[in-house]
N, C-alpha and C. Protein backbone atom coordinates (compact mmCIF):
# COMPACT_ATOMS: atom_id res chain seq x y z
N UNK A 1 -88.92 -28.72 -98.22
CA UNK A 1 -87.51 -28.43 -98.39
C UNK A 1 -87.04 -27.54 -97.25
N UNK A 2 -85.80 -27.45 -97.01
CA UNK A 2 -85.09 -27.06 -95.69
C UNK A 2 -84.42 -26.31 -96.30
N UNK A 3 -84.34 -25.17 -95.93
CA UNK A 3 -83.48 -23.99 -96.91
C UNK A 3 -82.67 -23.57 -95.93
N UNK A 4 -80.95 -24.47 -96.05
CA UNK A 4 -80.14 -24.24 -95.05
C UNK A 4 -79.03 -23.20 -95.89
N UNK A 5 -78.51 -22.40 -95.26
CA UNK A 5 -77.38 -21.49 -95.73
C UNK A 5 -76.03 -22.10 -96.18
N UNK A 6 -75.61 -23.27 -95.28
CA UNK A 6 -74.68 -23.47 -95.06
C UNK A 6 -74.66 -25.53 -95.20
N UNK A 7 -73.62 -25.91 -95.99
CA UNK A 7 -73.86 -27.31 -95.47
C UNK A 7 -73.80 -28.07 -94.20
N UNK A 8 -74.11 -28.99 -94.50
CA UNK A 8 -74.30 -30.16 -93.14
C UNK A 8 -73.56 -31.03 -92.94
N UNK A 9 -73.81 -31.52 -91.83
CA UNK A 9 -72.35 -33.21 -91.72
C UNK A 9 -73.50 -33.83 -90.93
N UNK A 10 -74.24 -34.70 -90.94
CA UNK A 10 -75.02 -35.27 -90.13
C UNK A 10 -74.60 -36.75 -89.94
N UNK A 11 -74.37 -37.26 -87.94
CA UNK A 11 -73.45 -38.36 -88.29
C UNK A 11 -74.35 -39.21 -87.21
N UNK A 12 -74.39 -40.14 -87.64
CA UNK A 12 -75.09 -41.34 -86.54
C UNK A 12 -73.98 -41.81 -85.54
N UNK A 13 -74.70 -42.40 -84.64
CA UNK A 13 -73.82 -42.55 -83.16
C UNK A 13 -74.30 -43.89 -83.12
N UNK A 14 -73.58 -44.59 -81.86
CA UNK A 14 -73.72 -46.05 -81.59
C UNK A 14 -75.34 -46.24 -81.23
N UNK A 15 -75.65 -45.23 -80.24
CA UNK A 15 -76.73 -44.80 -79.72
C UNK A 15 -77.96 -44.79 -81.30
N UNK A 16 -78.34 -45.42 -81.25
CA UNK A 16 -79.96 -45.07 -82.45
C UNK A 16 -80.94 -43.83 -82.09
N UNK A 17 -80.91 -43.56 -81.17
CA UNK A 17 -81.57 -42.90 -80.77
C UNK A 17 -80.67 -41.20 -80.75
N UNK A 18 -79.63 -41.20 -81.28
CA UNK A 18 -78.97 -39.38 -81.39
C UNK A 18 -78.21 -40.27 -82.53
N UNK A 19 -78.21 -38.64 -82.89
CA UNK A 19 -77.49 -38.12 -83.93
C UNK A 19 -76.75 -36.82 -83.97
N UNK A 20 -75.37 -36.33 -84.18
CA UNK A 20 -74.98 -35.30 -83.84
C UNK A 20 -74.68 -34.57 -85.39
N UNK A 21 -74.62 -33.18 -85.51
CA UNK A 21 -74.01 -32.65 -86.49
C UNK A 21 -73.54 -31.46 -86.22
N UNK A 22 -72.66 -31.27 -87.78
CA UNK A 22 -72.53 -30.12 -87.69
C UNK A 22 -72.12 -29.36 -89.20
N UNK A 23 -71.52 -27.91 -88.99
CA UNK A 23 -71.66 -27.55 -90.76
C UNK A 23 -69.98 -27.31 -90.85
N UNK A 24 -69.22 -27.64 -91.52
CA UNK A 24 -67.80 -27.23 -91.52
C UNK A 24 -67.04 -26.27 -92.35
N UNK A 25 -68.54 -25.04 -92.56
CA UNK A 25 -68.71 -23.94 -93.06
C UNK A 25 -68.78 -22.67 -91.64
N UNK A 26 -69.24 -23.14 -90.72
CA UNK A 26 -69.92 -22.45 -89.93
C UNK A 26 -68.99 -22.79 -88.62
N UNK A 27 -67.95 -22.64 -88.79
CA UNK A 27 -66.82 -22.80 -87.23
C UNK A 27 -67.83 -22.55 -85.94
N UNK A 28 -67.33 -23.83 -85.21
CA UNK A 28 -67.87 -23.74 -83.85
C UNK A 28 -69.96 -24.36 -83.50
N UNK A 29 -70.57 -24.15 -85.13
CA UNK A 29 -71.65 -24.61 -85.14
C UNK A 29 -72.00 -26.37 -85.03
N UNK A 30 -72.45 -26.64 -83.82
CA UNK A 30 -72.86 -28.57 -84.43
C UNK A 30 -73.55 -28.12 -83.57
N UNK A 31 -74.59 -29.35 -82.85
CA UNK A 31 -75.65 -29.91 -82.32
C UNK A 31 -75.91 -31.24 -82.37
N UNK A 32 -77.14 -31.68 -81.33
CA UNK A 32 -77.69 -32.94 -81.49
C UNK A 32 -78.85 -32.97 -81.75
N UNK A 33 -79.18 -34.66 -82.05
CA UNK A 33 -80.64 -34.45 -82.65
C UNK A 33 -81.58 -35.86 -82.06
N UNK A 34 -82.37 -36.58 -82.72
CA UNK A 34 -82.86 -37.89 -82.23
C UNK A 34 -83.39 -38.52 -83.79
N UNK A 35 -82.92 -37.51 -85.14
CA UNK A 35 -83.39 -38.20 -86.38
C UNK A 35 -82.77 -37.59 -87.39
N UNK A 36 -82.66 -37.81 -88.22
CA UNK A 36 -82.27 -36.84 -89.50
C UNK A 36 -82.86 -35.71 -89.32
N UNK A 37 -84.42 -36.17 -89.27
CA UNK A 37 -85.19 -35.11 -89.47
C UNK A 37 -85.02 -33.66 -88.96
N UNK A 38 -85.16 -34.31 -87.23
CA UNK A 38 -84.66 -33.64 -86.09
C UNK A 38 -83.26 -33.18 -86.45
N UNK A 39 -82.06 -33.30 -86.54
CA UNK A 39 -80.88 -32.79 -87.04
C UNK A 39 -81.33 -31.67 -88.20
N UNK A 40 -81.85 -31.62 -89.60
CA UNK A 40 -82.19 -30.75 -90.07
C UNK A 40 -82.73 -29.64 -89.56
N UNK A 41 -84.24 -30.00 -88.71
CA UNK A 41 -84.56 -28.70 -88.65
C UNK A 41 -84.08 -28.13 -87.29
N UNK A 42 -83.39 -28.69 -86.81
CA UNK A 42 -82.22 -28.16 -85.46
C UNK A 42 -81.35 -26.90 -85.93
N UNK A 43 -80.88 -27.53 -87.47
CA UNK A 43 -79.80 -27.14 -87.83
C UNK A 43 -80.28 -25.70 -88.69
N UNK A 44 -81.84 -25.80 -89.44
CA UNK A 44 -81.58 -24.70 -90.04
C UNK A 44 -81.94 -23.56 -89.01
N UNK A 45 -82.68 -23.75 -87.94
CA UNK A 45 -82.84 -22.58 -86.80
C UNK A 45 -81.59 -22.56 -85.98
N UNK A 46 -80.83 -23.57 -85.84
CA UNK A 46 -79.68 -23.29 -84.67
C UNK A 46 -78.30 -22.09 -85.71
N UNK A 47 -78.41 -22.60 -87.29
CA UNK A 47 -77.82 -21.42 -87.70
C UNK A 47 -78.02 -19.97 -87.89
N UNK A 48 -79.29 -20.03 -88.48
CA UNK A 48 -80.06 -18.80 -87.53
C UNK A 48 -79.33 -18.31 -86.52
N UNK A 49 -79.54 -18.69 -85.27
CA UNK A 49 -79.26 -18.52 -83.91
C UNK A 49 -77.11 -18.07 -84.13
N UNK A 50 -76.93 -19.01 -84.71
CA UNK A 50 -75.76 -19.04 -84.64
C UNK A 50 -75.19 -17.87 -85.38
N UNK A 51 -75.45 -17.20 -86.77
CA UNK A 51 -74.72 -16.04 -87.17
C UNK A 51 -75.18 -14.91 -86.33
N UNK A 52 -76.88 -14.99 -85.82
CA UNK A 52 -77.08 -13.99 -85.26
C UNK A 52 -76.00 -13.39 -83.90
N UNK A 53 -75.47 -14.71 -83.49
CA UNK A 53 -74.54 -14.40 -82.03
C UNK A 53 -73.52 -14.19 -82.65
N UNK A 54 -72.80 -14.52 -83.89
CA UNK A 54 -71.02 -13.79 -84.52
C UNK A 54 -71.70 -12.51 -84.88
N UNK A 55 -72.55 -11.89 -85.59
CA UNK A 55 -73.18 -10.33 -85.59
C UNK A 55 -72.78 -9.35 -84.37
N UNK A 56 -73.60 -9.92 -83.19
CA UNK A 56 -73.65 -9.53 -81.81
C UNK A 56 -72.55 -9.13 -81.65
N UNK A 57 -71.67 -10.49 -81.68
CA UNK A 57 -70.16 -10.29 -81.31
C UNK A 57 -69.29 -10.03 -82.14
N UNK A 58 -69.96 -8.85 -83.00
CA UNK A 58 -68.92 -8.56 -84.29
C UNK A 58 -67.46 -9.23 -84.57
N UNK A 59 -67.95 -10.62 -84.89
CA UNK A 59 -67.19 -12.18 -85.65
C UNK A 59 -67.17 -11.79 -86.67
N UNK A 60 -66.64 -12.19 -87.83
CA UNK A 60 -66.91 -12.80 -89.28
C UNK A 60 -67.97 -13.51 -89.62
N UNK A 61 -68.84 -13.19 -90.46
CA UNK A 61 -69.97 -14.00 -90.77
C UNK A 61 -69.29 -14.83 -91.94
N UNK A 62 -69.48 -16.16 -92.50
CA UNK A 62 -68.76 -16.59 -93.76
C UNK A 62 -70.47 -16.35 -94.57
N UNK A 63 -69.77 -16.06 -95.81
CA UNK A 63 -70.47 -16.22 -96.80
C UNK A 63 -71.53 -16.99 -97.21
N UNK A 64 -73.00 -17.47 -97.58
CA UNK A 64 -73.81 -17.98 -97.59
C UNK A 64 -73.40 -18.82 -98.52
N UNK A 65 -73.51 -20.30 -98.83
CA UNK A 65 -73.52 -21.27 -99.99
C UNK A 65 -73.94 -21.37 -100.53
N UNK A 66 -74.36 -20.74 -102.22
CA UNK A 66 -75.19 -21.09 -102.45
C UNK A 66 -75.74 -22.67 -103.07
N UNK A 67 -74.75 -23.41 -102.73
CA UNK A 67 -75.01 -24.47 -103.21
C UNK A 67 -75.04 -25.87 -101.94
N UNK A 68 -75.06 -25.62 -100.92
CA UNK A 68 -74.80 -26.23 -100.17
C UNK A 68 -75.37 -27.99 -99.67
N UNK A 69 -74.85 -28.76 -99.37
CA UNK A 69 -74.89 -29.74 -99.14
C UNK A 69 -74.97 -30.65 -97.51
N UNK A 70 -75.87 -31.79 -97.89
CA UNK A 70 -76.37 -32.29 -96.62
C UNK A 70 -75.55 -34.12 -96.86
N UNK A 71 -74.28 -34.38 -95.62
CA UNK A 71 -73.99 -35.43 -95.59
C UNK A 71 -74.33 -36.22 -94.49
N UNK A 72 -74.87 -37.49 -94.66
CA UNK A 72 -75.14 -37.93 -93.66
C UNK A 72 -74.45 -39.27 -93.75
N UNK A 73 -73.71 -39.53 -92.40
CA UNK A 73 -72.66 -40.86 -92.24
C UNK A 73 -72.38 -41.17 -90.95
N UNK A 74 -71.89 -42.19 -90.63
CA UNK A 74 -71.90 -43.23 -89.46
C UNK A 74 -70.58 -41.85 -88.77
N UNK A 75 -70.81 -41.83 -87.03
CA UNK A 75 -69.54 -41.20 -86.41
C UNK A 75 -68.35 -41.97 -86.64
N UNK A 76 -67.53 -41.58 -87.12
CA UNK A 76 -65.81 -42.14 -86.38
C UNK A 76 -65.93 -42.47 -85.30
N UNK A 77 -65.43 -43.80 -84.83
CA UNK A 77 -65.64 -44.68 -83.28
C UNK A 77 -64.26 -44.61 -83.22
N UNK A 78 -64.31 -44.28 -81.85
CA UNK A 78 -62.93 -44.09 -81.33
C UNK A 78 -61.71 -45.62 -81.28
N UNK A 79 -60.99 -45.73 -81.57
CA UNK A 79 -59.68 -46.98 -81.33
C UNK A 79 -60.69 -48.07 -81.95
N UNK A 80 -61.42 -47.79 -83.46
CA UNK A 80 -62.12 -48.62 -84.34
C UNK A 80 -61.08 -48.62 -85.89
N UNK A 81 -60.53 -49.33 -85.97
CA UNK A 81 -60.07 -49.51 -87.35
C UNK A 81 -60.68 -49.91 -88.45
């Protein structure tokens, strides 16, 4: 189990090979990945990383979730109806 703070948006690309995400809890936090997998555990150290730098830069930290959620779905393609 992946014990993330915050939820996820995990979105596949045309590309099979990346995957980008991000948490829409956590302003300014996404990344890339090459799997789900890879996207998860990107994501629970890159948030890590990530409140530690709004701390630094005395930001707003948001509140931890405790219930938080992992979506995973195809990107929005651009001028695709």
């Amino acid at each position: 189990m992946i014990d993330l703070k915050y939820s996820l948006v995990i979105e596949a690309t045309e590309d099979p090979t990346f995957f980008t995400f991000f948490s829409p809890e956590l302003e300014g936090f996404s990344g890339v990945g090459h799997s789900v997998e890879d996207c998860l555990y990107k994501a629970k150290w890159g948030m890590e990383e990530h409140i530690a730098l709004l701390r630094e830069r005395r930001l707003p930290v948001p509140k931890r979730n405790p219930n938080p959620t992992v979506t995973i779905k195809n990107a929005k393609l651009a001028g695709v109806s």
